[in-house]
Protein backbone atom coordinates (compact mmCIF):
# COMPACT_ATOMS: atom_id res chain seq x y z
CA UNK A 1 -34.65 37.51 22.35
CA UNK A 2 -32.97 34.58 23.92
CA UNK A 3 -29.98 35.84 26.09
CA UNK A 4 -27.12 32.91 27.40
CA UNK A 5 -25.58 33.97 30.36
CA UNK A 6 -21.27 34.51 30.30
CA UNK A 7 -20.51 32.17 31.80
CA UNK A 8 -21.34 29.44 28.41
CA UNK A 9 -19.69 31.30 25.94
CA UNK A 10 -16.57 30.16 26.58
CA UNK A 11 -17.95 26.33 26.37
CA UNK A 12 -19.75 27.48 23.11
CA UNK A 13 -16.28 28.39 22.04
CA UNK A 14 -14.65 25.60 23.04
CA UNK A 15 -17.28 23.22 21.12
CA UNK A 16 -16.75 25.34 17.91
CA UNK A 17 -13.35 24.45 18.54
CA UNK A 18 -13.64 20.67 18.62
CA UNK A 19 -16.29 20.81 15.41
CA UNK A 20 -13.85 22.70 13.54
CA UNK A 21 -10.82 20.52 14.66
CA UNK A 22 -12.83 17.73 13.51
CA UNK A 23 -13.32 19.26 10.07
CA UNK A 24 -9.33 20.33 9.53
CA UNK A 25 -8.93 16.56 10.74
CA UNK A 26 -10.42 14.90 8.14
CA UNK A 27 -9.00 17.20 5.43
CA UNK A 28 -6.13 17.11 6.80
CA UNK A 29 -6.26 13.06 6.34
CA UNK A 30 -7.45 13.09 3.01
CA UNK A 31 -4.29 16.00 2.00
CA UNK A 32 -1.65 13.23 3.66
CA UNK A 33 -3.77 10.01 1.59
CA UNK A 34 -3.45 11.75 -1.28
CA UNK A 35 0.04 12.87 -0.95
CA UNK A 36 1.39 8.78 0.04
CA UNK A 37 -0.89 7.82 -2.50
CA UNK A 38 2.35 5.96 -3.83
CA UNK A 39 3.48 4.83 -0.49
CA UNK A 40 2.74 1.09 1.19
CA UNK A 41 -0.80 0.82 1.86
CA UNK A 42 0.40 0.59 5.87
CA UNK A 43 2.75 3.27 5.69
CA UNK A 44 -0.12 5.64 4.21
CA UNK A 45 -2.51 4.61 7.12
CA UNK A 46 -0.08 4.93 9.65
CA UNK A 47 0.74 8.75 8.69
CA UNK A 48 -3.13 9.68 7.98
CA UNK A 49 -3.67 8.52 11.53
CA UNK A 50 -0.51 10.09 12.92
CA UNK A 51 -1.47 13.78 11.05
CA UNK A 52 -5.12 13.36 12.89
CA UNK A 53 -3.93 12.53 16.22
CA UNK A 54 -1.35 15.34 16.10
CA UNK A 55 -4.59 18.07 14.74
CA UNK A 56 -6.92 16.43 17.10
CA UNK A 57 -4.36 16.83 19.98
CA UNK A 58 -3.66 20.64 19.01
CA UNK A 59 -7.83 21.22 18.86
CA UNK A 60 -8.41 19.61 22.36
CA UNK A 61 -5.59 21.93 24.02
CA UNK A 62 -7.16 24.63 22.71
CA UNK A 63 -9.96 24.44 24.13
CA UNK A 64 -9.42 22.66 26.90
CA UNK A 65 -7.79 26.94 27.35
CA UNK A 66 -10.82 28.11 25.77
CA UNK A 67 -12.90 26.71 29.37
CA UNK A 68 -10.26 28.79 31.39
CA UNK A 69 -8.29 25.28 32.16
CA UNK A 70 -4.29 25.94 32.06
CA UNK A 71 -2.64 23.61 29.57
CA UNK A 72 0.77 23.95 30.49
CA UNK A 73 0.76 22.00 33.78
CA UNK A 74 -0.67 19.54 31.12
CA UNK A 75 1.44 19.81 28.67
CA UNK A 76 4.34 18.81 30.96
CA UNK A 77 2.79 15.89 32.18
CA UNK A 78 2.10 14.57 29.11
CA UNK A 79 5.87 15.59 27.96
CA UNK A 80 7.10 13.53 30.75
CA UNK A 81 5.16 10.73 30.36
CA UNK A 82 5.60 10.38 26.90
CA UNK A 83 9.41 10.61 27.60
CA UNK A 84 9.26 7.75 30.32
CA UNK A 85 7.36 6.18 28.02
CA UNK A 86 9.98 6.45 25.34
CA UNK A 87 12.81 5.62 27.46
CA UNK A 88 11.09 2.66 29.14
CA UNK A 89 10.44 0.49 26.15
CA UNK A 90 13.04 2.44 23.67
CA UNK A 91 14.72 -1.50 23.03
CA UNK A 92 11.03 -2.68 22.30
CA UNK A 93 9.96 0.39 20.13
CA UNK A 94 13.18 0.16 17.72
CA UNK A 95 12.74 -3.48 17.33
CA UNK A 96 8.68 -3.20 16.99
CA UNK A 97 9.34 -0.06 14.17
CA UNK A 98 12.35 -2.01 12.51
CA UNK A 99 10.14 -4.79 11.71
CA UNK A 100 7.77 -2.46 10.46
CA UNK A 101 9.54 -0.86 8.22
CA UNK A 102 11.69 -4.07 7.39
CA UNK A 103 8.26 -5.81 6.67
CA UNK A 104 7.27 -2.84 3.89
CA UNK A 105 10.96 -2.03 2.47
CA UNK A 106 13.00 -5.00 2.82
CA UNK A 107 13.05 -7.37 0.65
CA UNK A 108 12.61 -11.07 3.03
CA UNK A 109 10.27 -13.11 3.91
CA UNK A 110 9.26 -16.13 6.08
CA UNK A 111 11.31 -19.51 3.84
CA UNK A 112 13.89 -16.98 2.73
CA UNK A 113 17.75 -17.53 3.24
CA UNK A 114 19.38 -14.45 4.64
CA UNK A 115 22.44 -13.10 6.20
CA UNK A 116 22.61 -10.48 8.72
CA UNK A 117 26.14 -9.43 10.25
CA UNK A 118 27.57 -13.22 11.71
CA UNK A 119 24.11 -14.73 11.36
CA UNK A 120 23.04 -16.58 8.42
CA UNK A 121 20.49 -18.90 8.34
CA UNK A 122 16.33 -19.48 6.93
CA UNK A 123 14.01 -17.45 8.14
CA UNK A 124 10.97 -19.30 10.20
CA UNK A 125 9.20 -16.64 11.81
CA UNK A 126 9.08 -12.67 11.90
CA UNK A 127 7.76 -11.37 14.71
CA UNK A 128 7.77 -8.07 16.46
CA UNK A 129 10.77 -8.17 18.25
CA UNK A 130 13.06 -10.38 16.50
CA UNK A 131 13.69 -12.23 13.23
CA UNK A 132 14.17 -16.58 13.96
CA UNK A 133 16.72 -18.10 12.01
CA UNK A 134 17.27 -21.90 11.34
CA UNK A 135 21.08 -22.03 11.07
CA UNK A 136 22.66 -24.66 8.65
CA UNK A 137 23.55 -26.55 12.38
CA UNK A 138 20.12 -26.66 13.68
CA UNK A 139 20.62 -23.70 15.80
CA UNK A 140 18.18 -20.65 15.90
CA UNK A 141 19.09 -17.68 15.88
CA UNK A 142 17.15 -14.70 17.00
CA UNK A 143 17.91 -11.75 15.32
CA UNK A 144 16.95 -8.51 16.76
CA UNK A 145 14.93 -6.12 13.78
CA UNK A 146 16.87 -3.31 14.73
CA UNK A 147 19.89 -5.00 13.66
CA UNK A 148 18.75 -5.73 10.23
CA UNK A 149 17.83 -1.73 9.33
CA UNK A 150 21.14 -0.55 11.27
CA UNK A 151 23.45 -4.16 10.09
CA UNK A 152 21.86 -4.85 6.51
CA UNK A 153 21.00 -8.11 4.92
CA UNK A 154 21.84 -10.45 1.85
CA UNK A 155 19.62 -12.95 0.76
CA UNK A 156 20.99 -15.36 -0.85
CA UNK A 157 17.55 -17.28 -2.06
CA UNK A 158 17.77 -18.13 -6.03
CA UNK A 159 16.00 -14.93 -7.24
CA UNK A 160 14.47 -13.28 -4.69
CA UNK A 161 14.75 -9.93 -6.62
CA UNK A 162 11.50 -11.35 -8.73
CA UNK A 163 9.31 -10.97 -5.51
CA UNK A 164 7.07 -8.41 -3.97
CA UNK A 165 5.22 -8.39 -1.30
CA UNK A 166 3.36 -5.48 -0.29
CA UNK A 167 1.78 -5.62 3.08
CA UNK A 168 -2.08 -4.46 2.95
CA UNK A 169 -4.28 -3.70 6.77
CA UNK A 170 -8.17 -2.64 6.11
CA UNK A 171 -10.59 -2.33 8.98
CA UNK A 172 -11.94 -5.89 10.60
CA UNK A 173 -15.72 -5.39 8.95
CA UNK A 174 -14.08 -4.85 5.55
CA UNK A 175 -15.32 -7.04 2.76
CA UNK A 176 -12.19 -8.86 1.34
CA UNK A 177 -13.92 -10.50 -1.83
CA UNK A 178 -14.57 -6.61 -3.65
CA UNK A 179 -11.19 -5.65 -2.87
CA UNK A 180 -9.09 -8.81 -3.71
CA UNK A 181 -11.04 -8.50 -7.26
CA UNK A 182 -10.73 -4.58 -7.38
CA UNK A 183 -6.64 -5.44 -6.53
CA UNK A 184 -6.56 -8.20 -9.21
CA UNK A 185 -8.21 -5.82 -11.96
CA UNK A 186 -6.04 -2.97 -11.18
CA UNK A 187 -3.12 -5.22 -12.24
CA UNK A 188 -4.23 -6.03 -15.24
CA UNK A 189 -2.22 -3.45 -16.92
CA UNK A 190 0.75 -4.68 -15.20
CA UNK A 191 0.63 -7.95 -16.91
CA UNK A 192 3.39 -7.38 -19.36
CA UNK A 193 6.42 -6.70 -16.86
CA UNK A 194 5.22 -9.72 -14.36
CA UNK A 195 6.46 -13.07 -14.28
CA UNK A 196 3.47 -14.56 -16.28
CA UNK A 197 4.25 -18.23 -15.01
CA UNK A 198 3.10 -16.82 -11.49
CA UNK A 199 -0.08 -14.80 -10.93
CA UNK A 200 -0.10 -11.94 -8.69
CA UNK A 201 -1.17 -13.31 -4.80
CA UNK A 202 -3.44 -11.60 -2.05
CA UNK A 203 -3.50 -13.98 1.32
CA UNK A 204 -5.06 -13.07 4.30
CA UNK A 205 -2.03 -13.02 7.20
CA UNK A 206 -4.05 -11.88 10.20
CA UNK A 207 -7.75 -11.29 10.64
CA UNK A 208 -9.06 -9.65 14.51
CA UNK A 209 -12.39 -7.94 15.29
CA UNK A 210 -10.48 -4.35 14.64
CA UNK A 211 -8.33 -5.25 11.87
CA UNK A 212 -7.16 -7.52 8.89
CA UNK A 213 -4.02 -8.19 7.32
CA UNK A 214 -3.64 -9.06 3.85
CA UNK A 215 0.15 -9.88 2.02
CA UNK A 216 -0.16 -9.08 -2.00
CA UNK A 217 2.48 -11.46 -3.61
CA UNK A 218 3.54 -9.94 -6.88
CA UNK A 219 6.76 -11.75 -9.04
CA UNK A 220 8.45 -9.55 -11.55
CA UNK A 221 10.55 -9.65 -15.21
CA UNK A 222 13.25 -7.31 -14.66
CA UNK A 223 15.24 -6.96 -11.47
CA UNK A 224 15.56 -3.26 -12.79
CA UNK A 225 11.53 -3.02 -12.58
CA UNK A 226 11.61 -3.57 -8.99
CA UNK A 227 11.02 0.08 -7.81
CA UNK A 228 8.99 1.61 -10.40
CA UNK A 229 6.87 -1.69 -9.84
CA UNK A 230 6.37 -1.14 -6.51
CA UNK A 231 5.62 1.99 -6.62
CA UNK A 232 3.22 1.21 -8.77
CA UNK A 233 1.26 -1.47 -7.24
CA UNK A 234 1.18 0.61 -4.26
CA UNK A 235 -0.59 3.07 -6.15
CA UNK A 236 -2.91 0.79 -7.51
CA UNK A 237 -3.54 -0.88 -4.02
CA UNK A 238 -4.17 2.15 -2.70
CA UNK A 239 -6.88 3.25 -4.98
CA UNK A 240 -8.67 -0.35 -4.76
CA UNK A 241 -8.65 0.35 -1.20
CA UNK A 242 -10.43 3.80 -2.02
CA UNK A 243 -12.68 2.38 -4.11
CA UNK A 244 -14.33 -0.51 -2.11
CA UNK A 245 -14.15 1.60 1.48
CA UNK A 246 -17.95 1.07 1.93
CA UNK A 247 -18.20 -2.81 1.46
CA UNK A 248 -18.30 -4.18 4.88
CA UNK A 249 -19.07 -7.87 6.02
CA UNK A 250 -22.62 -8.58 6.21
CA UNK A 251 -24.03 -9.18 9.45
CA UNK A 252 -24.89 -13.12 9.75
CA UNK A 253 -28.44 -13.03 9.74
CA UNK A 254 -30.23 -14.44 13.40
CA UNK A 255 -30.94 -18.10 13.72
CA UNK A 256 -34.77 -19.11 13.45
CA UNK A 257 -36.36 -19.63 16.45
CA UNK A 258 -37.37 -23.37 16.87
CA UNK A 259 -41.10 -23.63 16.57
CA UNK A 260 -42.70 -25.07 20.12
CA UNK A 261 -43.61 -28.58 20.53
CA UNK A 262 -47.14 -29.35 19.07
C-alpha cells in the first residue's frame, strides 16, 4: 500500500484547492454571462472576467495557507500596492472608465455635434483620456471623459436619438464572417421597429493579436424604442457571440517550398 510521507499532504491540499477554484471559476463566469445576458457585450465580458479574477484570487490565498505560507504579510502588500496604484493614476483611471462607460451608455459618436458644460463643438476623435472637439472657431477642445459622466452632454446632431451603437470585443483568432451573419440574422425580427431606409451596421474598429473590436450600427423608428431596443440587441449580440465561440481564424496554410534548380 503506497504511503506519501506528511510532509505532501498539505501540497496535495493545496492543488485540490486550485482544481476546485478553477471549477467554481468557470461556473461562476457562466452564472455572471447569464445574468448580463442583457447587458453591452463589453460590459458582460468585463464583469465575467472581474468575478474570475476575484474567485481565482480567493483560491490562490488559500492555498498559498494551505503550504503553511502566511497570507497576511501578503495581503497587505498587495493592499498597498493596489492603493498606490489607485492613487497614482486615479486622474487616468476616471478618464480611461468614463470613456468606457460613455462609449457603451452615451449616446455620441465620432462626426457628432455635442455640448458639454462651456464646450461645444464636433467630435473628431475619442480616445482614452479625452474627447477632441472642433469648435465652430477652429479651436479644439479637449474634453476630459470624466467630465462628460459627472457634466452631461446635449447633442444637438439632427436625430441622433435614431442611432445605436453597441460596442462588440471577441478574442483576436475569432472568425468575424459567422458572427457578423449570426448578428445580422438575429435581427431579423427586429426589422419592423428599425429605420428600414438604413440596414443595421457591424464595422471592425480595432483588430490586435489578443483582441478585436467591432461597432454594431443599428438606426431606430421610435425615439421611445430606444431602451427596450437596446436592450434587446444586446441580448441578441450576446447570444450570436455564444453561438459562434468556436469559429476561429484559420491558420494561413505554409508557403510551398520552391522546387531546386534542375
Amino acid at each position: 500500500m503506497l504511503t506519501l510521507p506528511a510532509w505532501s499532504l498539505p501540497y496535495i491540499f493545496a492543488a485540490v484547492i486550485v482544481a476546485f477554484t478553477a471549477l467554481i471559476a468557470w461556473i461562476v463566469g457562466l452564472v455572471v454571462r447569464g445574468a448580463m445576458g442583457q447587458s453591452a457585450p463589453q460590459v458582460a465580458q468585463g464583469a465575467r472576467r472581474l468575478a474570475t479574477v476575484a474567485v481565482w484570487v480567493v483560491g490562490v490565498l488559500l492555498a498559498v495557507q494551505e503550504i503553511g505560507i502566511s497570507v497576511d504579510v501578503l495581503l497587505v502588500v498587495l493592499a498597498l500596492v493596489g492603493v498606490a496604484a489607485i492613487l497614482a493614476c486615479r486622474q487616468s483611471l476616471e478618464n480611461f472608465g468614463a470613456k468606457y462607460f460613455s462609449e457603451v451608455y452615451t449616446p455620441f459618436k465620432v462626426g457628432d455635434s455635442i455640448e458639454v458644460g462651456p464646450f461645444a463643438g464636433k467630435v473628431i476623435e475619442i480616445n482614452a483620456i479625452s474627447t477632441v472637439l472642433l469648435s465652430s472657431d477652429d479651436r479644439l477642445l479637449a474634453v476630459p471623459n470624466s467630465m462628460i459622466l459627472r457634466e452631461g452632454l446635449v447633442n444637438v446632431s439632427p436625430q441622433a436619438w435614431k442611432e445605436l451603437t453597441i460596442p462588440i470585443s471577441v478574442p483576436g483568432n475569432r472568425d468575424i464572417a459567422p458572427l457578423e451573419n449570426e448578428v445580422m440574422k438575429s435581427l431579423g425580427k427586429l426589422r419592423p421597429r428599425l429605420d428600414k431606409r438604413f440596414p443595421p451596421v457591424l464595422t471592425t474598429r480595432a483588430r490586435t493579436p489578443q483582441s478585436t473590436d467591432l461597432i454594431l450600427t443599428v438606426m431606430i423608428r421610435r425615439p421611445e424604442d430606444r431602451d427596450p431596443l437596446l436592450a434587446e440587441v444586446n441580448k441578441r449580440v450576446h447570444a450570436a457571440i455564444e453561438r459562434t465561440r468556436m469559429s476561429v481564424v484559420p491558420a494561413p496554410s505554409p508557403a510551398p517550398e520552391a522546387a531546386p534548380p534542375s
